[in-house]
N, C-alpha and C. Protein backbone atom coordinates (compact mmCIF):
# COMPACT_ATOMS: atom_id res chain seq x y z
N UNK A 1 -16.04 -2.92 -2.80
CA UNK A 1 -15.14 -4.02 -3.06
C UNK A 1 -14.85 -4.71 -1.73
N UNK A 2 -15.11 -6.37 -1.31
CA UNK A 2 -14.65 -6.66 -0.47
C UNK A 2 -13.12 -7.02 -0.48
N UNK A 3 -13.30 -8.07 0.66
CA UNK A 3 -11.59 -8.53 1.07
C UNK A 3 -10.78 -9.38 0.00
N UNK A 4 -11.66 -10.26 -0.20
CA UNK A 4 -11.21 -11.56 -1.41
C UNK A 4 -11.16 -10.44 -2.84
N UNK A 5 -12.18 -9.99 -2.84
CA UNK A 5 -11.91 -9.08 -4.28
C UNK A 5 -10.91 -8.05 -4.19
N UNK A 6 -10.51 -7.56 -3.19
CA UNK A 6 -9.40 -6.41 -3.64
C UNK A 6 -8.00 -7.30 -3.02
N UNK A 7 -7.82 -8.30 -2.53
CA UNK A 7 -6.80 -8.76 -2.71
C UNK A 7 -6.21 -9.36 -4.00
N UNK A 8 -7.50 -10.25 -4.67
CA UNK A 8 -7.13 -10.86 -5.68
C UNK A 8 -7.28 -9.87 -7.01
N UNK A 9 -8.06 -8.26 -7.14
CA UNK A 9 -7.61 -7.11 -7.54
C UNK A 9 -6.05 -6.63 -7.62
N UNK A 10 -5.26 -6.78 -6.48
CA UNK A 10 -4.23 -6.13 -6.07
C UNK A 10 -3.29 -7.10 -7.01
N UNK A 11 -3.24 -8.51 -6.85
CA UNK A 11 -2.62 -9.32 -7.21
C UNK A 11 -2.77 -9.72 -8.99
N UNK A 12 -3.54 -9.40 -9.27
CA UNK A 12 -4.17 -9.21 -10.69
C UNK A 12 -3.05 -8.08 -11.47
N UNK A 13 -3.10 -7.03 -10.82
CA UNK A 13 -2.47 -5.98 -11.03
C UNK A 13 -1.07 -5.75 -10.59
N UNK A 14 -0.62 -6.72 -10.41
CA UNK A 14 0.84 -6.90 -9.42
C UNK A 14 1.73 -5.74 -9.65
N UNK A 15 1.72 -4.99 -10.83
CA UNK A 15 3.47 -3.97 -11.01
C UNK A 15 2.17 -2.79 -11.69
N UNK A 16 1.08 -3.13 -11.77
CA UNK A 16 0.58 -1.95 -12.37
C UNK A 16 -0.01 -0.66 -11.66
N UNK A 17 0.76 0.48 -12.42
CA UNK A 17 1.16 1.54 -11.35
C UNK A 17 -0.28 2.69 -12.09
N UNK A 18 -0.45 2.16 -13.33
CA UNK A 18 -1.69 2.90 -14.04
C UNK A 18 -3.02 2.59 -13.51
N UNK A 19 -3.82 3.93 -13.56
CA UNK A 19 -4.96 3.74 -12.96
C UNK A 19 -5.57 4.05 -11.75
N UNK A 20 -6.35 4.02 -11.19
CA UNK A 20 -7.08 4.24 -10.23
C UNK A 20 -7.47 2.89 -9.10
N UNK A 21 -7.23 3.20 -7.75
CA UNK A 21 -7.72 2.21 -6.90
C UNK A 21 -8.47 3.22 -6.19
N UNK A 22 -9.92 2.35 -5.38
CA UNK A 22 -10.51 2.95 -4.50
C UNK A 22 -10.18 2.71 -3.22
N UNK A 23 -10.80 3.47 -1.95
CA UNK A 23 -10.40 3.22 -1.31
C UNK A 23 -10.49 1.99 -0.55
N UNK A 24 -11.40 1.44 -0.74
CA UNK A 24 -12.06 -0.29 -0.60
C UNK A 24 -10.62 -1.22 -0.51
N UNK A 25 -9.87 -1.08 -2.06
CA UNK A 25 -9.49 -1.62 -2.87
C UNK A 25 -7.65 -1.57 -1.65
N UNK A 26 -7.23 0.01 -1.84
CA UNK A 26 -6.51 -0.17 -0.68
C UNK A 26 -6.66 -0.52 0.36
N UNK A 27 -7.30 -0.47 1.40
CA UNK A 27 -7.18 -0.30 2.65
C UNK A 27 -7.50 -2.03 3.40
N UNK A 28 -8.15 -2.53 2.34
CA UNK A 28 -8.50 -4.38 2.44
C UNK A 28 -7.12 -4.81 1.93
N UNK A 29 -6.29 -4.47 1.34
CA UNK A 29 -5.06 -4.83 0.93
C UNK A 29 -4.26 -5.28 1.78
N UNK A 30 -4.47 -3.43 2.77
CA UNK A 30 -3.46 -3.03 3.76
C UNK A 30 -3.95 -3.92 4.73
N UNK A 31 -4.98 -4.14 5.18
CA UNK A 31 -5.28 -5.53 6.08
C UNK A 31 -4.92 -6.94 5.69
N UNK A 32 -5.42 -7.32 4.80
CA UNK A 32 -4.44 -8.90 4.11
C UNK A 32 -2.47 -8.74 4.63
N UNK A 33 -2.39 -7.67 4.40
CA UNK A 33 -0.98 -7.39 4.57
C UNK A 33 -0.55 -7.70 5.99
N UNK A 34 -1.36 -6.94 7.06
CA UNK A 34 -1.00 -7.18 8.29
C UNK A 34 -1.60 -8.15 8.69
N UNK A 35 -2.58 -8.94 8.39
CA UNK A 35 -3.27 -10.28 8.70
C UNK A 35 -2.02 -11.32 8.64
N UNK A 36 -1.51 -11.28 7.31
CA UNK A 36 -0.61 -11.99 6.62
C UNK A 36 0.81 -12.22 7.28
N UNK A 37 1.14 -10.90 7.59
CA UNK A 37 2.39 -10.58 8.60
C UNK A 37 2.16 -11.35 9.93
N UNK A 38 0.94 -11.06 10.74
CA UNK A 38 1.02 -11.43 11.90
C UNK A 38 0.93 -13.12 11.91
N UNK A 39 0.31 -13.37 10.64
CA UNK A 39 0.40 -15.39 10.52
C UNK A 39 2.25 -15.94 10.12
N UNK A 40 2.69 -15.10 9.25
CA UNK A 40 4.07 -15.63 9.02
C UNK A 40 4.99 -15.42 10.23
N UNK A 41 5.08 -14.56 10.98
CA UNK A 41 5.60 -13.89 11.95
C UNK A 41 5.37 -15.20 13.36
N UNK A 42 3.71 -15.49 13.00
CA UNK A 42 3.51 -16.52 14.38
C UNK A 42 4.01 -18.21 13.79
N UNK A 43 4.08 -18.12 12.27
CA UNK A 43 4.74 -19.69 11.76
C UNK A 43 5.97 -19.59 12.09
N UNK A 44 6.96 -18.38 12.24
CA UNK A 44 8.63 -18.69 11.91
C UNK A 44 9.07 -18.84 13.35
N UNK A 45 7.99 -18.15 14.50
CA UNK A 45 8.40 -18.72 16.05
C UNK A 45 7.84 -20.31 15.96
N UNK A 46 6.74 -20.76 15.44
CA UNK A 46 6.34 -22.33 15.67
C UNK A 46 7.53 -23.16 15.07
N UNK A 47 8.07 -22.96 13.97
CA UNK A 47 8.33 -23.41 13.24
C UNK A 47 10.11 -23.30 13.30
N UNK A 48 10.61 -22.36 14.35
CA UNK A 48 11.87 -21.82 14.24
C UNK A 48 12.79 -21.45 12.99
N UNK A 49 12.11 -20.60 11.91
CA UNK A 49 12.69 -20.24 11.63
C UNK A 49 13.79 -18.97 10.64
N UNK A 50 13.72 -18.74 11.81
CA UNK A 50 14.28 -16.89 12.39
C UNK A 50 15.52 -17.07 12.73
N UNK A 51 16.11 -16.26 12.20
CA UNK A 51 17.96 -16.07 11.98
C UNK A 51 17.97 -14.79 13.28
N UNK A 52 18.40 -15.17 14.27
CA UNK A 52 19.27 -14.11 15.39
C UNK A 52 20.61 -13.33 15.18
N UNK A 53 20.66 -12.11 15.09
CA UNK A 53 21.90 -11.53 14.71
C UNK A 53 21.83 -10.55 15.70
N UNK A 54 23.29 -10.18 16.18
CA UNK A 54 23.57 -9.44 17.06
C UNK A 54 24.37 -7.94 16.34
N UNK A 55 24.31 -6.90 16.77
CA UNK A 55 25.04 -5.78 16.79
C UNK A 55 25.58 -5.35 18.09
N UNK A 56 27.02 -4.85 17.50
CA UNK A 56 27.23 -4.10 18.79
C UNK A 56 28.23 -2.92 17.88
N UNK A 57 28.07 -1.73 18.49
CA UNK A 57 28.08 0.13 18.62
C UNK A 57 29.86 -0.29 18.58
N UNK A 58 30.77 0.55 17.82
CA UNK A 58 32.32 0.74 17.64
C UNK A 58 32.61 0.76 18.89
N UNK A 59 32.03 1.52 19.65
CA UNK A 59 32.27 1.65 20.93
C UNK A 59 31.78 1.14 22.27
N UNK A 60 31.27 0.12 21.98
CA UNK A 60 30.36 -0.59 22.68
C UNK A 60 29.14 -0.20 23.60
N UNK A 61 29.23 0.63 23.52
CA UNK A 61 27.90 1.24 23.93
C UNK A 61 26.74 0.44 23.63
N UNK A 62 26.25 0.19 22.78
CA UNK A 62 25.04 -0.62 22.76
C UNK A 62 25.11 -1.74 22.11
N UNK A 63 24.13 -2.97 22.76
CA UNK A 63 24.09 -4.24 21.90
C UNK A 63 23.00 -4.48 21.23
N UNK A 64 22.48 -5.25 20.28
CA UNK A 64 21.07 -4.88 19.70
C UNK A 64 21.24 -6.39 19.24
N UNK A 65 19.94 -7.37 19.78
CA UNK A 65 19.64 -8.38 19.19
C UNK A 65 18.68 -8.36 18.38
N UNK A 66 18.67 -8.84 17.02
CA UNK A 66 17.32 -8.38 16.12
C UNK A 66 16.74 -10.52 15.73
N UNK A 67 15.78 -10.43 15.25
CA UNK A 67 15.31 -11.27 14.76
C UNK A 67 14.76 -11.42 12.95
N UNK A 68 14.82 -12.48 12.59
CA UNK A 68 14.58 -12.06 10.91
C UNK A 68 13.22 -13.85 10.74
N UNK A 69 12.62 -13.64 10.50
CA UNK A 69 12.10 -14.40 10.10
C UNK A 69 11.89 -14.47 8.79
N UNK A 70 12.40 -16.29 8.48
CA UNK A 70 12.64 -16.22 6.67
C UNK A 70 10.77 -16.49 6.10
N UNK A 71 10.01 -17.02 6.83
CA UNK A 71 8.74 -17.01 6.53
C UNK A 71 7.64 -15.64 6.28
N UNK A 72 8.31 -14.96 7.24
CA UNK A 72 8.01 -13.48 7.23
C UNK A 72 8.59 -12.83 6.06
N UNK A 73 9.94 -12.66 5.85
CA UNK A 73 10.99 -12.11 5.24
C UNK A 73 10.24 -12.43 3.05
N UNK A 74 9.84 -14.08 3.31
CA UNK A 74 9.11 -14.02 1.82
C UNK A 74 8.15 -13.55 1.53
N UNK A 75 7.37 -13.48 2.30
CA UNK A 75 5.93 -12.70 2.17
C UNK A 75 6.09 -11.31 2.08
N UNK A 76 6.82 -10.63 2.79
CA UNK A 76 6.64 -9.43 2.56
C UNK A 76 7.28 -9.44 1.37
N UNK A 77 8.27 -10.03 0.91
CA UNK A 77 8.69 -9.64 -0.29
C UNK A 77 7.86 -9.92 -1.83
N UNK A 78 6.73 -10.82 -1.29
CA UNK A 78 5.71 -11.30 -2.32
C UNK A 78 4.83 -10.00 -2.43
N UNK A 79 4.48 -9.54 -1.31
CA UNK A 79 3.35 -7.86 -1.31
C UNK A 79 4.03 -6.74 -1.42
N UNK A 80 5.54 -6.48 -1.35
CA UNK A 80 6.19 -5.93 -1.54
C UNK A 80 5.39 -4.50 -2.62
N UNK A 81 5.74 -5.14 -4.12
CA UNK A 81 5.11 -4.78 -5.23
C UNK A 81 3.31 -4.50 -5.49
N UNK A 82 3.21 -5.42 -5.19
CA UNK A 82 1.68 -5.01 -5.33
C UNK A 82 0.79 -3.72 -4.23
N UNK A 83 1.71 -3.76 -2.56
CA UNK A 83 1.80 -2.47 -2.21
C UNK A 83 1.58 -1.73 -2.65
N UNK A 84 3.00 -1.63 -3.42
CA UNK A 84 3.30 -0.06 -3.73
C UNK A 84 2.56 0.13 -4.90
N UNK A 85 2.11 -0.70 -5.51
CA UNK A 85 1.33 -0.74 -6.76
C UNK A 85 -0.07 0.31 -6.49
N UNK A 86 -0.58 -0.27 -5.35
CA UNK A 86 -1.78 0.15 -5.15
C UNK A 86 -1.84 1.49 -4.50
N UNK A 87 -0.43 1.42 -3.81
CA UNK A 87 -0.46 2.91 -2.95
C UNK A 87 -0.43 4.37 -4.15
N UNK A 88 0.23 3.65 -4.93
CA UNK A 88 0.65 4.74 -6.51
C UNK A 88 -1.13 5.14 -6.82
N UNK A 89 -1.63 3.56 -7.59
CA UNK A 89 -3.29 3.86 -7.66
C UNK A 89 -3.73 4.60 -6.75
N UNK A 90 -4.14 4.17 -5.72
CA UNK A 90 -4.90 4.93 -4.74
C UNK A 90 -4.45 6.62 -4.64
N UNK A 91 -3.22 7.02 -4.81
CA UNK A 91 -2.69 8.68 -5.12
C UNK A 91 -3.64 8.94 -6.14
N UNK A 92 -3.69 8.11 -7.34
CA UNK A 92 -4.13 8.75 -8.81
C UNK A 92 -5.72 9.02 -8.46
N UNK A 93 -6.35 7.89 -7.58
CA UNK A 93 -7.61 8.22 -7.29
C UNK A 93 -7.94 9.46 -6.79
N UNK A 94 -6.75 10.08 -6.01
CA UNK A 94 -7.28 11.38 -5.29
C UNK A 94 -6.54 12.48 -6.35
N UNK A 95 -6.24 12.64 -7.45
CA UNK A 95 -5.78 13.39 -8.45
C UNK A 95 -5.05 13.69 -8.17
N UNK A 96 -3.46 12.81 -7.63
CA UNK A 96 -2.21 13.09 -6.92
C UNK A 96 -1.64 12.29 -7.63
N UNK A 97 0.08 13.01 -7.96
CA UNK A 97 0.78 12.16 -8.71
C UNK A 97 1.41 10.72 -7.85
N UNK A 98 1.79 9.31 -8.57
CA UNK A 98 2.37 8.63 -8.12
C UNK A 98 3.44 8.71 -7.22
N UNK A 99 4.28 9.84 -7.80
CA UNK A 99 5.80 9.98 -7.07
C UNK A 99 5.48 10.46 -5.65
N UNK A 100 4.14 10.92 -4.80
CA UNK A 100 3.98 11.22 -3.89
C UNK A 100 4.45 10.26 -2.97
N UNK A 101 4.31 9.03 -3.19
CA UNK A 101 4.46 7.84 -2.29
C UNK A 101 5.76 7.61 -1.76
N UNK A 102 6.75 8.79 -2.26
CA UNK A 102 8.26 8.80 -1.98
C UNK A 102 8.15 9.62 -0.90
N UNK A 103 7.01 10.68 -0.43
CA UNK A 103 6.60 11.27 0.88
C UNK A 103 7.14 10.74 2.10
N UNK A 104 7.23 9.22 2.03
CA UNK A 104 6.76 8.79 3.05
C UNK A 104 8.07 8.09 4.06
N UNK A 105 9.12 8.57 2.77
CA UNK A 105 10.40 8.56 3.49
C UNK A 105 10.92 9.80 3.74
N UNK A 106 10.46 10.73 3.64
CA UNK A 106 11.26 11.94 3.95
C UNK A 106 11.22 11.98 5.40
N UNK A 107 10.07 11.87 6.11
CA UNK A 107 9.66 12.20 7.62
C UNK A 107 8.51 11.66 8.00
N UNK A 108 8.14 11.89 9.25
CA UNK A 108 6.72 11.38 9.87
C UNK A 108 5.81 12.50 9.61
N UNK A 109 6.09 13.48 8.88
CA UNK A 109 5.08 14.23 8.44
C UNK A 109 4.25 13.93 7.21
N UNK A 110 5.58 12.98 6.58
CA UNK A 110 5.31 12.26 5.22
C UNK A 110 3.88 11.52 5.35
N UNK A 111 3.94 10.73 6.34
CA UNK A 111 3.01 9.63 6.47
C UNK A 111 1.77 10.24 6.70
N UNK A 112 1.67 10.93 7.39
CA UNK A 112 0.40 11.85 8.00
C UNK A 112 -0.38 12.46 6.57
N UNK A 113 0.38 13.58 5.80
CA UNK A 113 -0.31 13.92 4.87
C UNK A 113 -0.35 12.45 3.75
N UNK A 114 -0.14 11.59 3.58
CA UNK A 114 -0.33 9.90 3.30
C UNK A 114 -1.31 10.04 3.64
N UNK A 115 -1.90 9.39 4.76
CA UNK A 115 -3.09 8.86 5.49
C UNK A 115 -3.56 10.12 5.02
N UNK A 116 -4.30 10.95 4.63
CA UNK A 116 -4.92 11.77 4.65
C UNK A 116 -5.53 11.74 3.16
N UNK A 117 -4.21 11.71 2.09
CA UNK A 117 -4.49 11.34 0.51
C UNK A 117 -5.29 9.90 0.62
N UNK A 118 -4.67 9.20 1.69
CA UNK A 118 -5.35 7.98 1.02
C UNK A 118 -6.98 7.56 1.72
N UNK A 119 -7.24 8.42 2.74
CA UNK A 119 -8.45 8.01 3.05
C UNK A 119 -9.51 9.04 2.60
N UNK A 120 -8.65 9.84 1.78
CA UNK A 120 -9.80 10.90 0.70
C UNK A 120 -10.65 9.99 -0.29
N UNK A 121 -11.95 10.43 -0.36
CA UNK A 121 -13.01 9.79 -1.21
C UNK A 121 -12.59 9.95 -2.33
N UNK A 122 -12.85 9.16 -3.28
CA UNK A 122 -12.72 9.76 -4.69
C UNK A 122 -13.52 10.78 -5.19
N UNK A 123 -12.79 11.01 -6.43
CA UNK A 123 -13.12 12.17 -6.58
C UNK A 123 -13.82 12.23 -8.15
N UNK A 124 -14.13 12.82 -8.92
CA UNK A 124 -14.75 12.74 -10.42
C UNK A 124 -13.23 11.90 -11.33
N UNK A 125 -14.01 11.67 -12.14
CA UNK A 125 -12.82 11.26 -13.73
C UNK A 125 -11.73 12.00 -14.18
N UNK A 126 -10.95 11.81 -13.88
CA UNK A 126 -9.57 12.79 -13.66
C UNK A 126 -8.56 11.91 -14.74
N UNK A 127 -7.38 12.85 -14.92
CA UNK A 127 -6.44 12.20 -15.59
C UNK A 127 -5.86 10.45 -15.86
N UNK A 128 -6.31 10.28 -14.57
CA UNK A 128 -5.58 9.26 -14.81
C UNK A 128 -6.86 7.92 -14.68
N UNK A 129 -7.51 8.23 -15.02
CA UNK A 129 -8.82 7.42 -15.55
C UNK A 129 -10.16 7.85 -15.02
N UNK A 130 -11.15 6.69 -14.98
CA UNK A 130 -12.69 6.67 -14.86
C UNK A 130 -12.85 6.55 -13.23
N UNK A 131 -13.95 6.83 -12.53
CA UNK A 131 -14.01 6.76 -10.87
C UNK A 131 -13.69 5.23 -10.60
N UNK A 132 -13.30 4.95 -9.75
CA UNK A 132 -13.66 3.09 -9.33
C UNK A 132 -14.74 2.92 -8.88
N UNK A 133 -14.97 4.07 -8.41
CA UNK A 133 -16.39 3.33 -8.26
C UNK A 133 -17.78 3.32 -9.30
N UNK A 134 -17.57 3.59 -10.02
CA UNK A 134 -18.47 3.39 -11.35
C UNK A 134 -19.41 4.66 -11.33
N UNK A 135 -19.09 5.92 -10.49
CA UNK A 135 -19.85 6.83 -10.54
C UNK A 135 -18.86 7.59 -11.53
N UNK A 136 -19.36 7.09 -12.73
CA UNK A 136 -19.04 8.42 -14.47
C UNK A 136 -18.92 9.48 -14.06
N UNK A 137 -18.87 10.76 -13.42
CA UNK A 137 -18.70 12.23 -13.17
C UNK A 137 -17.84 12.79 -14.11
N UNK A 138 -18.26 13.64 -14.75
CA UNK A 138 -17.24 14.14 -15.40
C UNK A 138 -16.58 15.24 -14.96
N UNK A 139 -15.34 15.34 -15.46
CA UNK A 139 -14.53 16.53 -14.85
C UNK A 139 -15.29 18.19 -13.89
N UNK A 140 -15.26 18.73 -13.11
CA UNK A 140 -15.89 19.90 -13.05
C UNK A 140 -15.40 21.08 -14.13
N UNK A 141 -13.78 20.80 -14.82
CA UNK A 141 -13.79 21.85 -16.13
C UNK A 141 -14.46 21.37 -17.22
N UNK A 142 -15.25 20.57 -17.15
CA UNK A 142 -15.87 19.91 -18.55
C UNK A 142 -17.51 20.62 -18.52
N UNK A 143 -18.06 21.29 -19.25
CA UNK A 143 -19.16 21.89 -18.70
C UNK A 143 -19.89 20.72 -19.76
N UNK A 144 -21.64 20.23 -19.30
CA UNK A 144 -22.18 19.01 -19.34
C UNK A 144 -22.88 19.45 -20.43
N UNK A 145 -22.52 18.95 -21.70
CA UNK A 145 -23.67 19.00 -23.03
C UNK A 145 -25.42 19.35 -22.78
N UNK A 146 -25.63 19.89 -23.71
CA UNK A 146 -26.94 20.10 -23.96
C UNK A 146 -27.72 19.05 -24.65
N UNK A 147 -28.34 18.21 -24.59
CA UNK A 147 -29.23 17.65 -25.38
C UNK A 147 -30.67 17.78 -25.09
C-alpha cells in the first residue's frame, strides 16, 4: 500500500476500529501525520497564528511560555480519530486486542512494547479478520482439508 492509498484508506475508515490494518497502511499514515504537522506548524508562524500563553508555578518558581497554533491545533484534531482508528487496526493485525493502545499512557515502557506490536508483520487470519495483505493463511489451529 502506498502513501496516497493508505491515507485516503485511513480516511475512508475514519472511526472504524474493526478490522485489520497492515503495516504499510499504518506507518504511511504516521508520516502524512508528521508531514502534515510540520506544514501547519510552519503556516501558523507565516501566517501568525498562534495564541502565546504564559504560566507561572504558585510559587513562582518557574515561568513557562507555550505556543498553540490554531492551524496546527485543527489538523491534529482532523487525524485525531482516524489515528487512533488505525492504531486499534494495526493491534488486531498482530492478534492484539484494541484496548492495548491505552498502553501508551501508562509509561514510556508503554510505547516501546507499541513500536514493537506495531512493526510486527502480520500474521495468518485471526479473529478479527482476513490478512491485509491478501495472503489467505489460515489459522495454524485450523488443520488444512484433504482434497
Amino acid at each position: 500500500m502506498g502513501f496516497g492509498q493508505s491515507v485516503s484508506s485511513c480516511f475512508s475508515k475514519y472511526a472504524t476500529f474493526a478490522g485489520r490494518a497492515s503495516r504499510s497502511e499504518f506507518w504511511w499514515f504516521l508520516v502524512f501525520v508528521i508531514i502534515g504537522s510540520l506544514i501547519t506548524q510552519f503556516l501558523d508562524g507565516v501566517i501568525g497564528t498562534t495564541y502565546t500563553f504564559s504560566e507561572v508555578g504558585t510559587d513562582s518558581s518557574y515561568f513557562v511560555t507555550n505556543q498553540v497554533g490554531w492551524i496546527n491545533m485543527l489538523f491534529s484534531l482532523i487525524v485525531l480519530l482516524p489515528g487512533i482508528s488505525v492504531a486499534v487496526r494495526r493491534l488486531h493485525d498482530t492478534d492484539k486486542s484494541g484496548w492495548w493502545w491505552w498502553l501508551g499512557f501508562l509509561c514510556f515502557i508503554g510505547w516501546i512494547v507499541l513500536f514493537i506490536f506495531y512493526v510486527t508483520d502480520s500474521g495468518p487470519d485471526n479473529r478479527f479478520g482476513v490478512n491485509p495483505k491478501g495472503e489467505h493463511i489460515p489459522s495454524p489451529g485450523i488443520p488444512p482439508t484433504a482434497t
